[in-house]
PDB file of N, CA and C in Angstrom:
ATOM      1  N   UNK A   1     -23.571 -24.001 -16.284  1.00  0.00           N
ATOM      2  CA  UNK A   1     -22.161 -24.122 -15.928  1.00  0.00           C
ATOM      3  C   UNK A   1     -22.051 -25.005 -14.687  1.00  0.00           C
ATOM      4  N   UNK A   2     -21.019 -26.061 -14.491  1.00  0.00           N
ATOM      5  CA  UNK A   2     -21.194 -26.821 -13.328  1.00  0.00           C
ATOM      6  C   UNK A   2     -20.191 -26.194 -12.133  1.00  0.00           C
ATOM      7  N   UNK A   3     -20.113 -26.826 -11.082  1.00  0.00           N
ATOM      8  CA  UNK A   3     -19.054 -26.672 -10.214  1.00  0.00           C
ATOM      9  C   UNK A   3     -17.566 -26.405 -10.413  1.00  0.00           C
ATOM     10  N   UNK A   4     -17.680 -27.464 -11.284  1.00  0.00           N
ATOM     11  CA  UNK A   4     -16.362 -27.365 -12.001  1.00  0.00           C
ATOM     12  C   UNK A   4     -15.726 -26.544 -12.857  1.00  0.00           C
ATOM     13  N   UNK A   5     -16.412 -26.192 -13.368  1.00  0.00           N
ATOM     14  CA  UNK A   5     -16.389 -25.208 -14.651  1.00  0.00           C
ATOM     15  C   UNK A   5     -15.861 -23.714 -14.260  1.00  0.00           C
ATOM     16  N   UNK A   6     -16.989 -23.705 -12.773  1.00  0.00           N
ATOM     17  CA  UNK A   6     -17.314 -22.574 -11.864  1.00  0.00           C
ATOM     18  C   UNK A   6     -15.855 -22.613 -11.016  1.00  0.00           C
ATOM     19  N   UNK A   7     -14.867 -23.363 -10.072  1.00  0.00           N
ATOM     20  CA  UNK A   7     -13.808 -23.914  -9.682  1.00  0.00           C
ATOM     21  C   UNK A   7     -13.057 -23.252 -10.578  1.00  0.00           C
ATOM     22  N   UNK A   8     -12.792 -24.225 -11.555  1.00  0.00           N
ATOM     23  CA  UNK A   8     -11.869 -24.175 -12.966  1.00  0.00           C
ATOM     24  C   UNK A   8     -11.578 -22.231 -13.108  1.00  0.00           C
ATOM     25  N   UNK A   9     -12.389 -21.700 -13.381  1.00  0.00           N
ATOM     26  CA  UNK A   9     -12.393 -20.417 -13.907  1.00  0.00           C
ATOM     27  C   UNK A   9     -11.853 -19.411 -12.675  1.00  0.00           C
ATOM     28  N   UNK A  10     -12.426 -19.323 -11.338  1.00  0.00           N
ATOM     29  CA  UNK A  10     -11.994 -18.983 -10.312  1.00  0.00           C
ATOM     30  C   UNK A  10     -10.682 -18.974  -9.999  1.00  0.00           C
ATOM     31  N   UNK A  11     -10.088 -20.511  -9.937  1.00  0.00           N
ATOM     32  CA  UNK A  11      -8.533 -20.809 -10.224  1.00  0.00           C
ATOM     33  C   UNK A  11      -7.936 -20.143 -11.244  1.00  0.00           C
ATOM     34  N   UNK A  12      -8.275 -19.758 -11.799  1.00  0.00           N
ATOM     35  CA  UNK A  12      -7.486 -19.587 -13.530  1.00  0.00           C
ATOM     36  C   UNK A  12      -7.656 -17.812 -13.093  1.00  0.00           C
ATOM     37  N   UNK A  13      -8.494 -16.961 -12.765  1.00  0.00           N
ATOM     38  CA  UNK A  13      -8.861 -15.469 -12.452  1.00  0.00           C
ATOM     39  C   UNK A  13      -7.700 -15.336 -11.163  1.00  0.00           C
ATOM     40  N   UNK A  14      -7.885 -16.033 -10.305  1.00  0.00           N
ATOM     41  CA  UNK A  14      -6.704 -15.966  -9.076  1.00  0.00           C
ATOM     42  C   UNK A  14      -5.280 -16.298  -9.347  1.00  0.00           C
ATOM     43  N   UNK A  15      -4.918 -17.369 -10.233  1.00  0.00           N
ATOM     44  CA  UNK A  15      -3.199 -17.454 -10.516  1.00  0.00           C
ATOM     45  C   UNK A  15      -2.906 -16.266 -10.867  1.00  0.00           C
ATOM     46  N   UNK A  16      -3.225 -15.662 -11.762  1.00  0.00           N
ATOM     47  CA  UNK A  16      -2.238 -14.305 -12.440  1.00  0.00           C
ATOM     48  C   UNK A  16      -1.571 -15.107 -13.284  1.00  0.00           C
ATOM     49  N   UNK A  17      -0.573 -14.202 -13.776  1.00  0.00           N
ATOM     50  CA  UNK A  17      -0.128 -14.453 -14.649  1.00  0.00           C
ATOM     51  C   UNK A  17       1.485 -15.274 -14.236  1.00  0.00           C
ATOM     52  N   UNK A  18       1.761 -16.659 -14.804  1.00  0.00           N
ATOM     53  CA  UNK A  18       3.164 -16.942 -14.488  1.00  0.00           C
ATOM     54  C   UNK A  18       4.047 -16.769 -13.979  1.00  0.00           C
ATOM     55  N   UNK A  19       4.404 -16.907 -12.372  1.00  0.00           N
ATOM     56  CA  UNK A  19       5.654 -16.141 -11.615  1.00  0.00           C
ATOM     57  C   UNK A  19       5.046 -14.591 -11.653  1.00  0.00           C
ATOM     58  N   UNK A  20       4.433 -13.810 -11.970  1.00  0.00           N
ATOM     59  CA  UNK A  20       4.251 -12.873 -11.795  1.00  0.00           C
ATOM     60  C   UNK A  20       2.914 -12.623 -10.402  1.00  0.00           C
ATOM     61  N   UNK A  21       3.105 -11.827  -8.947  1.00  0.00           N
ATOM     62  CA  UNK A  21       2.900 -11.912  -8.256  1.00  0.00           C
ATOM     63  C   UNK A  21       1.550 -10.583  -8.380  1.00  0.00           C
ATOM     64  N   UNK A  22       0.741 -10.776  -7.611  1.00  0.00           N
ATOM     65  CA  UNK A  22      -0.334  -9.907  -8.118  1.00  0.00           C
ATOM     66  C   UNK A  22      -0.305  -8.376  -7.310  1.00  0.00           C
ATOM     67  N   UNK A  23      -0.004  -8.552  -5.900  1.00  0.00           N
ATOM     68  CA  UNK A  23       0.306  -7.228  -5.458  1.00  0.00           C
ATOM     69  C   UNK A  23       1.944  -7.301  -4.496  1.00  0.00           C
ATOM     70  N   UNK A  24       1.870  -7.965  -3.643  1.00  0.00           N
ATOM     71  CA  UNK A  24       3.217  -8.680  -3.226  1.00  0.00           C
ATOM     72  C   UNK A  24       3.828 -10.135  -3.224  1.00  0.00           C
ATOM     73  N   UNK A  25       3.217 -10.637  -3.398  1.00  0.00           N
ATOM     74  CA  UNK A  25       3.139 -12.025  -3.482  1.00  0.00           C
ATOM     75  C   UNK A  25       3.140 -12.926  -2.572  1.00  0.00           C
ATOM     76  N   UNK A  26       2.096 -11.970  -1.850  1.00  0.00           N
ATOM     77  CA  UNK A  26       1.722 -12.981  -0.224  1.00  0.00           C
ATOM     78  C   UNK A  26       1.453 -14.266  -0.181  1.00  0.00           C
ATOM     79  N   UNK A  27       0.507 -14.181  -1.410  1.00  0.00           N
ATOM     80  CA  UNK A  27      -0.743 -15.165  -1.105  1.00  0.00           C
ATOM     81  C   UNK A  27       0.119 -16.523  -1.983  1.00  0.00           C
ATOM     82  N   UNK A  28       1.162 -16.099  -2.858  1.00  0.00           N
ATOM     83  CA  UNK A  28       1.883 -17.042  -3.759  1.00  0.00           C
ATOM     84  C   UNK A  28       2.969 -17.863  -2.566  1.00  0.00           C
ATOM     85  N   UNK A  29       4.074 -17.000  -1.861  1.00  0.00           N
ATOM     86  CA  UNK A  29       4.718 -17.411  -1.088  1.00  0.00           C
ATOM     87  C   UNK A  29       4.393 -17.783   0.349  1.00  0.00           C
ATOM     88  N   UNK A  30       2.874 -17.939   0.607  1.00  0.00           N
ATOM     89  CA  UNK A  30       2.449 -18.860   1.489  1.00  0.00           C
ATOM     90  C   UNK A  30       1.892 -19.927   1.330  1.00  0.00           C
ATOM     91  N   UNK A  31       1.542 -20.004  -0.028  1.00  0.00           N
ATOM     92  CA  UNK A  31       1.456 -21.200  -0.630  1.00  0.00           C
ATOM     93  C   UNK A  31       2.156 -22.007  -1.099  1.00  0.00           C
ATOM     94  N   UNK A  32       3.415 -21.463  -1.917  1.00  0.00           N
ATOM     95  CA  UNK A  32       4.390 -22.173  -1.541  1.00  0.00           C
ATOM     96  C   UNK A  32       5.214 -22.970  -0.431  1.00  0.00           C
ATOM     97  N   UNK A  33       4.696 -22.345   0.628  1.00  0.00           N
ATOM     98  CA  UNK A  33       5.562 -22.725   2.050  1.00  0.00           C
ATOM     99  C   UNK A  33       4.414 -23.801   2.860  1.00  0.00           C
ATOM    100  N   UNK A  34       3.430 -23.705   2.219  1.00  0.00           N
ATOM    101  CA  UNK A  34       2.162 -24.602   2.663  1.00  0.00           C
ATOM    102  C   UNK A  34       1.850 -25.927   1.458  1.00  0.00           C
ATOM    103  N   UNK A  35       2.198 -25.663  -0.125  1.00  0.00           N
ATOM    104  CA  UNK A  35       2.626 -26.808  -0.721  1.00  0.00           C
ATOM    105  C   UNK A  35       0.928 -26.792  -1.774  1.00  0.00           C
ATOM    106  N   UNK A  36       0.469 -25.507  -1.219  1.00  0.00           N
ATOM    107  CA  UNK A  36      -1.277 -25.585  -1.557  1.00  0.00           C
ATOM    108  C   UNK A  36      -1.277 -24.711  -3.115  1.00  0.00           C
ATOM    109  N   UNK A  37      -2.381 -24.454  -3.488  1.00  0.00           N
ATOM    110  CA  UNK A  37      -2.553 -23.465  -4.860  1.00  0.00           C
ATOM    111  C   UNK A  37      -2.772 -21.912  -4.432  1.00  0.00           C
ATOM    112  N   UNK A  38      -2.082 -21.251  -5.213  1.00  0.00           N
ATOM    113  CA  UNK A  38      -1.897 -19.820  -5.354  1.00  0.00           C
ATOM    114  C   UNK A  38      -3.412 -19.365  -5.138  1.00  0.00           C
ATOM    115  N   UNK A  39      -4.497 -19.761  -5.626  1.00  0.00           N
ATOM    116  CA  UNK A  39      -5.612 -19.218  -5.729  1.00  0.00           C
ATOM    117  C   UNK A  39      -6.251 -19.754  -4.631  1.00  0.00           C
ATOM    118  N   UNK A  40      -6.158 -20.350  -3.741  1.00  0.00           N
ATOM    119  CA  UNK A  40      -6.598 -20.702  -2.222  1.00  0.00           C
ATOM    120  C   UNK A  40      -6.861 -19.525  -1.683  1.00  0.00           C
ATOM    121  N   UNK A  41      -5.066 -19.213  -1.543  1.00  0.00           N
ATOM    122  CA  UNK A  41      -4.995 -18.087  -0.443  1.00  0.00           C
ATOM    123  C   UNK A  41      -5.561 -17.010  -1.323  1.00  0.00           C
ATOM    124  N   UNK A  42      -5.194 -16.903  -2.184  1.00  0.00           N
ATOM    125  CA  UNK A  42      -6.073 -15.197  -3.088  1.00  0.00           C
ATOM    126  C   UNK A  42      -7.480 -15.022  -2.493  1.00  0.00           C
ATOM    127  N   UNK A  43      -8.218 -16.216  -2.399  1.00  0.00           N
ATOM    128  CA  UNK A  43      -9.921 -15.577  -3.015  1.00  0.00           C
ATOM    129  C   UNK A  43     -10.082 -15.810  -0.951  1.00  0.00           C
ATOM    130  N   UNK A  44      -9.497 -16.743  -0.241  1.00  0.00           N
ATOM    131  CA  UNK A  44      -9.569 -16.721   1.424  1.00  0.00           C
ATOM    132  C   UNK A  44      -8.855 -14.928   1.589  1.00  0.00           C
ATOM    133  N   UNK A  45      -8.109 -14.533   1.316  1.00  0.00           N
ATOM    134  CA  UNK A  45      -7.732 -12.892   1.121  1.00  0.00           C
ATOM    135  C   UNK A  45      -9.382 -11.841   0.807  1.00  0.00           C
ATOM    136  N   UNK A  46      -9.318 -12.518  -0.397  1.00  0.00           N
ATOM    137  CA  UNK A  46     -10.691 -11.367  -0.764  1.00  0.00           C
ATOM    138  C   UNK A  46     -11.622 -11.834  -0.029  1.00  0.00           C
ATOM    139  N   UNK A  47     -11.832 -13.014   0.434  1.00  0.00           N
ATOM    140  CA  UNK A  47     -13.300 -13.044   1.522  1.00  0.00           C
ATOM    141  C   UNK A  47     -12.754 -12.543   2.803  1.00  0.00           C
ATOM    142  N   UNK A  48     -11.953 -12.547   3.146  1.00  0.00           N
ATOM    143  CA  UNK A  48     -11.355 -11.865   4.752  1.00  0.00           C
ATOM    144  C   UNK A  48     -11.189 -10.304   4.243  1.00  0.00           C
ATOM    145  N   UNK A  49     -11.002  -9.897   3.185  1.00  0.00           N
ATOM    146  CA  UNK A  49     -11.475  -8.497   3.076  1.00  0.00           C
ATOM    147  C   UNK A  49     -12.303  -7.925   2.972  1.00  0.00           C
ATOM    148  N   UNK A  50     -13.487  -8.493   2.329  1.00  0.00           N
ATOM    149  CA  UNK A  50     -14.881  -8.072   2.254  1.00  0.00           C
ATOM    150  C   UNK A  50     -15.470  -8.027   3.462  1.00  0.00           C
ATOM    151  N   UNK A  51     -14.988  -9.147   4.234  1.00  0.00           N
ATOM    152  CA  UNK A  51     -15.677  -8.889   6.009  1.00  0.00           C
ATOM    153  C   UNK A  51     -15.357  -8.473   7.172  1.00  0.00           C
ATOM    154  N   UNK A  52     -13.814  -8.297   6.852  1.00  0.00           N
ATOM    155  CA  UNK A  52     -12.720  -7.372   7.936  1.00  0.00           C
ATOM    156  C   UNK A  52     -11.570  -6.606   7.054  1.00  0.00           C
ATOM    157  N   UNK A  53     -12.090  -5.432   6.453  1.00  0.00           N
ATOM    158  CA  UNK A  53     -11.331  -5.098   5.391  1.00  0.00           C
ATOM    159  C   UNK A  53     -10.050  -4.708   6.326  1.00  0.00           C
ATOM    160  N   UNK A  54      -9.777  -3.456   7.325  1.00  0.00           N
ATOM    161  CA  UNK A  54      -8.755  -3.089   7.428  1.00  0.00           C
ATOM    162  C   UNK A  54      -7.796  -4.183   8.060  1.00  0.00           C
ATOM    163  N   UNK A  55      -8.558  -5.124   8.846  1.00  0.00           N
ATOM    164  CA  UNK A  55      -7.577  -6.511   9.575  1.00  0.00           C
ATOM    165  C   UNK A  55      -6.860  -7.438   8.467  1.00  0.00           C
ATOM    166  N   UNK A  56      -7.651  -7.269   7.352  1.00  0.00           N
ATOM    167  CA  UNK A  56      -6.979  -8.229   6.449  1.00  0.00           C
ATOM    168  C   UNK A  56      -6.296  -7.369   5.788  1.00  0.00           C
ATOM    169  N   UNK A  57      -6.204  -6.264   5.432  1.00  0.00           N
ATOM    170  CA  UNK A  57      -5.320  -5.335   4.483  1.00  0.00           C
ATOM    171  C   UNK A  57      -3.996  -5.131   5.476  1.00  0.00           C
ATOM    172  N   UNK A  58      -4.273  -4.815   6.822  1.00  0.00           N
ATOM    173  CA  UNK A  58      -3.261  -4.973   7.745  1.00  0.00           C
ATOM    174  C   UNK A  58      -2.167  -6.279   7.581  1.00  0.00           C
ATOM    175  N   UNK A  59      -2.992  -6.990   7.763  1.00  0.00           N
ATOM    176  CA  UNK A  59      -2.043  -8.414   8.048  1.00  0.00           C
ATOM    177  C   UNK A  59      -1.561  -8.508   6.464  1.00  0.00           C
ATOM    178  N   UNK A  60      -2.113  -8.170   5.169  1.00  0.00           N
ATOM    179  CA  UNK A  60      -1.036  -8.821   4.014  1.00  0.00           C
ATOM    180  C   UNK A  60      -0.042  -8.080   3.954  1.00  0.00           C
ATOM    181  N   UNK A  61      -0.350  -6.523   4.791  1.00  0.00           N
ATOM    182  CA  UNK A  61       1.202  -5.601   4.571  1.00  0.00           C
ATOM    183  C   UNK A  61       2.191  -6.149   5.481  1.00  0.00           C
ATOM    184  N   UNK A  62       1.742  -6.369   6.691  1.00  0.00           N
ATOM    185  CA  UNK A  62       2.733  -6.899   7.857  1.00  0.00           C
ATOM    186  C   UNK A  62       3.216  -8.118   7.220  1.00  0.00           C
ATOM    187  N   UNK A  63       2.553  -9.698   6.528  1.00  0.00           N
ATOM    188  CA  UNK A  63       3.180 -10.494   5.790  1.00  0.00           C
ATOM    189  C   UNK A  63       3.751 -10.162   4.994  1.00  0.00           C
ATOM    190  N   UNK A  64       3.720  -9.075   3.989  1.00  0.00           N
ATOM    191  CA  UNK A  64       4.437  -8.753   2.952  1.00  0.00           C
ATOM    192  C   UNK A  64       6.078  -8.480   3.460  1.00  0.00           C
ATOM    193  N   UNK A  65       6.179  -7.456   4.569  1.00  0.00           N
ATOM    194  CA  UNK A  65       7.483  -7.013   5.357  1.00  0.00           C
ATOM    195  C   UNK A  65       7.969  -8.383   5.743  1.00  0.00           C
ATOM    196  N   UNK A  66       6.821  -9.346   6.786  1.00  0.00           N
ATOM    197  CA  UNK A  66       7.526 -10.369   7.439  1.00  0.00           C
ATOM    198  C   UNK A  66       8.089 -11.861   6.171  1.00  0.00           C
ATOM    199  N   UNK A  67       7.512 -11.363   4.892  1.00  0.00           N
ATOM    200  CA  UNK A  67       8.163 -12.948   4.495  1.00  0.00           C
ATOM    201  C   UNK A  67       8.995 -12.533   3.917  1.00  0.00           C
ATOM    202  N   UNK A  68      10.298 -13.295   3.925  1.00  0.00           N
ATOM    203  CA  UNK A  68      11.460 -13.147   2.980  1.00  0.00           C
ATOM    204  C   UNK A  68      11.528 -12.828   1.645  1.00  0.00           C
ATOM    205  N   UNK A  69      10.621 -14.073   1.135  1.00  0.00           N
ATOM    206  CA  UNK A  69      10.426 -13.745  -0.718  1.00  0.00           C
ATOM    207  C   UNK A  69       9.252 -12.659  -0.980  1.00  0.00           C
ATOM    208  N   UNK A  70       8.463 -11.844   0.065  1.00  0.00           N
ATOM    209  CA  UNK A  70       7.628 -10.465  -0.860  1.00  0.00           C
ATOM    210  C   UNK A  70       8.410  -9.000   0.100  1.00  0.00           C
ATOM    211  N   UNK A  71       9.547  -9.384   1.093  1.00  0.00           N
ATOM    212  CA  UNK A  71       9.856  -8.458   1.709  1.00  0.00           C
ATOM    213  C   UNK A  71      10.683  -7.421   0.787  1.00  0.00           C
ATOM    214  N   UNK A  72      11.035  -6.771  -0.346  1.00  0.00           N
ATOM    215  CA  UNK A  72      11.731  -6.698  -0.720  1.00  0.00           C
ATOM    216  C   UNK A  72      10.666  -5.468  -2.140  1.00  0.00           C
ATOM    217  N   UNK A  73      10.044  -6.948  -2.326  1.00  0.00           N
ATOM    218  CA  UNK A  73       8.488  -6.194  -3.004  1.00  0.00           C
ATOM    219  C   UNK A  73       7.871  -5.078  -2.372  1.00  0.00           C
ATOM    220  N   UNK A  74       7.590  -5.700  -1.064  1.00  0.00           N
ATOM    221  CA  UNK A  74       6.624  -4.706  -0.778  1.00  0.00           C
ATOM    222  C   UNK A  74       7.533  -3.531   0.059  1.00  0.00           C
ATOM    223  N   UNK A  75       9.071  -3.464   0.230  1.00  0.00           N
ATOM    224  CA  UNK A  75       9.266  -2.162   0.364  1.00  0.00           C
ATOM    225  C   UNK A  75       9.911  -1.673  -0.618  1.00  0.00           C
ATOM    226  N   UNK A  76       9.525  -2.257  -1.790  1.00  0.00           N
ATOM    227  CA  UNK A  76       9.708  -1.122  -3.218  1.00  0.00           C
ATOM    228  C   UNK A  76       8.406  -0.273  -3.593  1.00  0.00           C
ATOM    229  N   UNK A  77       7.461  -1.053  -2.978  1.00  0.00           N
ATOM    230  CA  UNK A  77       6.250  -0.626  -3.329  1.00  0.00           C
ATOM    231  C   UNK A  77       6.223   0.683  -2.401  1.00  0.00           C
ATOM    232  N   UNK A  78       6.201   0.317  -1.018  1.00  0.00           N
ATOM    233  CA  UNK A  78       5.955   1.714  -0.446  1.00  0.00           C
ATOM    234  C   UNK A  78       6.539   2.853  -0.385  1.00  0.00           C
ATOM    235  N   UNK A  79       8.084   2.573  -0.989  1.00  0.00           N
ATOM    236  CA  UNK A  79       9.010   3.524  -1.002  1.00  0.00           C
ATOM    237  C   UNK A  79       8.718   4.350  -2.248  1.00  0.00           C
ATOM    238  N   UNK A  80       7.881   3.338  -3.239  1.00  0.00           N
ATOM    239  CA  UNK A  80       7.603   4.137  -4.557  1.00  0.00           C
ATOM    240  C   UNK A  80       6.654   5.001  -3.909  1.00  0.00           C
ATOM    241  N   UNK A  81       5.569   4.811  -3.679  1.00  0.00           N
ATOM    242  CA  UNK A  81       3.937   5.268  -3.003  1.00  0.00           C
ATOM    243  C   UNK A  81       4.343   6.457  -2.508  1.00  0.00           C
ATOM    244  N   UNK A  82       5.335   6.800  -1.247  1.00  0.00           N
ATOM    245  CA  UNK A  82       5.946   7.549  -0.378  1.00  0.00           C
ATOM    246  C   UNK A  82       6.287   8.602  -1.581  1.00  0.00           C
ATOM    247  N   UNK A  83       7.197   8.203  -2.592  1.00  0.00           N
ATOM    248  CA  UNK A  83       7.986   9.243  -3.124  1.00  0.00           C
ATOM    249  C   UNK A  83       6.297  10.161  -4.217  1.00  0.00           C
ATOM    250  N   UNK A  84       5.397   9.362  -4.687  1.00  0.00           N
ATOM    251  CA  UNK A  84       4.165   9.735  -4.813  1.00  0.00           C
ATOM    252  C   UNK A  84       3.539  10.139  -4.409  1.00  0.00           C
ATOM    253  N   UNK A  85       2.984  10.620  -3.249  1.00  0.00           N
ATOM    254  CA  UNK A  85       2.705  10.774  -2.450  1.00  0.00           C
ATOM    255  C   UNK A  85       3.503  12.466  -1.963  1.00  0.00           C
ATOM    256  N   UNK A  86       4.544  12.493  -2.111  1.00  0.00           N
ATOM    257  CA  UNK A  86       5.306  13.969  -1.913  1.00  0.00           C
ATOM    258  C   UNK A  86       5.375  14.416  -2.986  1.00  0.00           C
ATOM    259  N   UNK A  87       5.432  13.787  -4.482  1.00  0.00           N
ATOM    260  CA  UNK A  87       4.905  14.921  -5.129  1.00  0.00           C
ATOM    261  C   UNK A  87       3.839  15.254  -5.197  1.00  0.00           C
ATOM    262  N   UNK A  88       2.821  14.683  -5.283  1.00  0.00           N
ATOM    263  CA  UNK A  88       1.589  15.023  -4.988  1.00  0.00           C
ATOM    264  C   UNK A  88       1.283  16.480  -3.892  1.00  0.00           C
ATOM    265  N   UNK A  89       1.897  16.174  -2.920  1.00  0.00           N
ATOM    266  CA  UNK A  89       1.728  17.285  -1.753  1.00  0.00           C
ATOM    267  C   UNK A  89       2.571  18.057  -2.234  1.00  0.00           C
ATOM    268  N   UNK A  90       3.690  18.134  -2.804  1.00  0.00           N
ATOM    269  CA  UNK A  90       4.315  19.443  -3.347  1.00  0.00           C
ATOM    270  C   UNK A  90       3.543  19.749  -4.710  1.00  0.00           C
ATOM    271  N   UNK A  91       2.699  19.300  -5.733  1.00  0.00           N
ATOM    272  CA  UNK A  91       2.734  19.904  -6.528  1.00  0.00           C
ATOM    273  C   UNK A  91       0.936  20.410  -6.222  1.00  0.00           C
ATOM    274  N   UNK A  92       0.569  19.775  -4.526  1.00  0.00           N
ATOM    275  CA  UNK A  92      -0.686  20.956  -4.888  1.00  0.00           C
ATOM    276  C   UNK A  92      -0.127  22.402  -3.603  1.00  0.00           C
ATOM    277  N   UNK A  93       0.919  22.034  -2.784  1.00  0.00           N
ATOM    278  CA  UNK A  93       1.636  23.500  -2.335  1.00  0.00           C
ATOM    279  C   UNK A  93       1.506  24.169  -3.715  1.00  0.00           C
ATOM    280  N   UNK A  94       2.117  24.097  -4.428  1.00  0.00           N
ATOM    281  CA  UNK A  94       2.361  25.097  -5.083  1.00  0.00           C
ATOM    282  C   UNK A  94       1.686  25.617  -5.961  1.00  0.00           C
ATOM    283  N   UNK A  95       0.112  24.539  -6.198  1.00  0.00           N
ATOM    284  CA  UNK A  95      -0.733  25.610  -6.544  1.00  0.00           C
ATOM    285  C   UNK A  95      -1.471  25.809  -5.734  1.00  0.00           C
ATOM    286  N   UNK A  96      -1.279  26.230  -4.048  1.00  0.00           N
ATOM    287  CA  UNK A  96      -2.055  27.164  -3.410  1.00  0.00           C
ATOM    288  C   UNK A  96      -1.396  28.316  -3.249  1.00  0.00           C
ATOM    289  N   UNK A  97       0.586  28.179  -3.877  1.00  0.00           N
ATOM    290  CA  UNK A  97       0.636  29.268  -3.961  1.00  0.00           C
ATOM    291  C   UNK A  97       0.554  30.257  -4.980  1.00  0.00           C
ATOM    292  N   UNK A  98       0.098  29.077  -5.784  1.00  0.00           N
ATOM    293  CA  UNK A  98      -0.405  30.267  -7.207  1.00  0.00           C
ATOM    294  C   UNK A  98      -1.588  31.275  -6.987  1.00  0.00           C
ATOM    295  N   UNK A  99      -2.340  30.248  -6.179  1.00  0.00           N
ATOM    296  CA  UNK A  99      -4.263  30.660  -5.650  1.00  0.00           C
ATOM    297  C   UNK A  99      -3.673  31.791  -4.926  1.00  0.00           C
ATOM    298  N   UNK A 100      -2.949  31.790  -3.956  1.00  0.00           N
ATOM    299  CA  UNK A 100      -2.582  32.922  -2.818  1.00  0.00           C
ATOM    300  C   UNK A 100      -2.119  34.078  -3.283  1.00  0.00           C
ATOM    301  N   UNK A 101      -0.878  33.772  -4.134  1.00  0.00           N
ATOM    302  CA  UNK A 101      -0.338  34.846  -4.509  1.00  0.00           C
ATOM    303  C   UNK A 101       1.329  34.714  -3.549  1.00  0.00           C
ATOM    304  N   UNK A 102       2.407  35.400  -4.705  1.00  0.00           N
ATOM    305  CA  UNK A 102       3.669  35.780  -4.163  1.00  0.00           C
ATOM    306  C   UNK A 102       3.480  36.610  -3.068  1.00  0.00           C
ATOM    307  N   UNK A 103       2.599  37.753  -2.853  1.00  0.00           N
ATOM    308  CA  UNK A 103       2.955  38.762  -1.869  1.00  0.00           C
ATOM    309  C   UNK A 103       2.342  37.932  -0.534  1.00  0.00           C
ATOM    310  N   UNK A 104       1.435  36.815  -0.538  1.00  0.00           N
ATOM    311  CA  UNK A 104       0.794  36.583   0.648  1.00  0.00           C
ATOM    312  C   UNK A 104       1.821  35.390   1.229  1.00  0.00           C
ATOM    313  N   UNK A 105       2.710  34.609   0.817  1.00  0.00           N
ATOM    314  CA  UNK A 105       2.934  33.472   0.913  1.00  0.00           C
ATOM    315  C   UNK A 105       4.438  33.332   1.601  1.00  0.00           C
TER     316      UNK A 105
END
């Protein structure tokens, strides 16, 4: 397989799918605003995560809030997560109060 081939396929694994943004669409709408390819910023993302995971997971949430076109995304996302997240914690309350019992609880 050559360079190219190797390139070629990389690019093609990082676009996603058509207008469709892969987690907020950081890495799409800074590329847009930079004029560069979607799959630049993707795989510079996954190498800044593999070697500073929480600094880079930090900074795509803070970009996600700070850019206009994924701000919107990404607080649908967390507002979903949040509401997940409480059921989760309510539905294991209530089976510790099954474990416990009515009279203890």
């Amino acid at each position: 397989m050559s360079a190219d081939n190797v390139i070629n396929e990389i690019r093609e694994s990082l676009n996603g799918r058509p207008g469709q943004p892969i987690v907020f669409g950081v890495c799409r709408a800074l590329a847009e605003k930079s004029g560069k390819e979607p799959w630049v910023f993707r795989l510079a993302a996954i190498i800044l995560t593999l070697f500073w995971t929480f600094p880079a997971v930090a900074a795509y949430i803070i970009l996600g809030f700070a850019l206009s076109e994924t701000e919107e995304r990404t607080r649908k996302f967390f507002s979903g997560l949040a509401i997940t997240i409480r059921e989760m914690v309510e539905k294991f309350a209530a089976s510790l109060r099954d474990i416990i019992g009515p009279e203890r609880a």
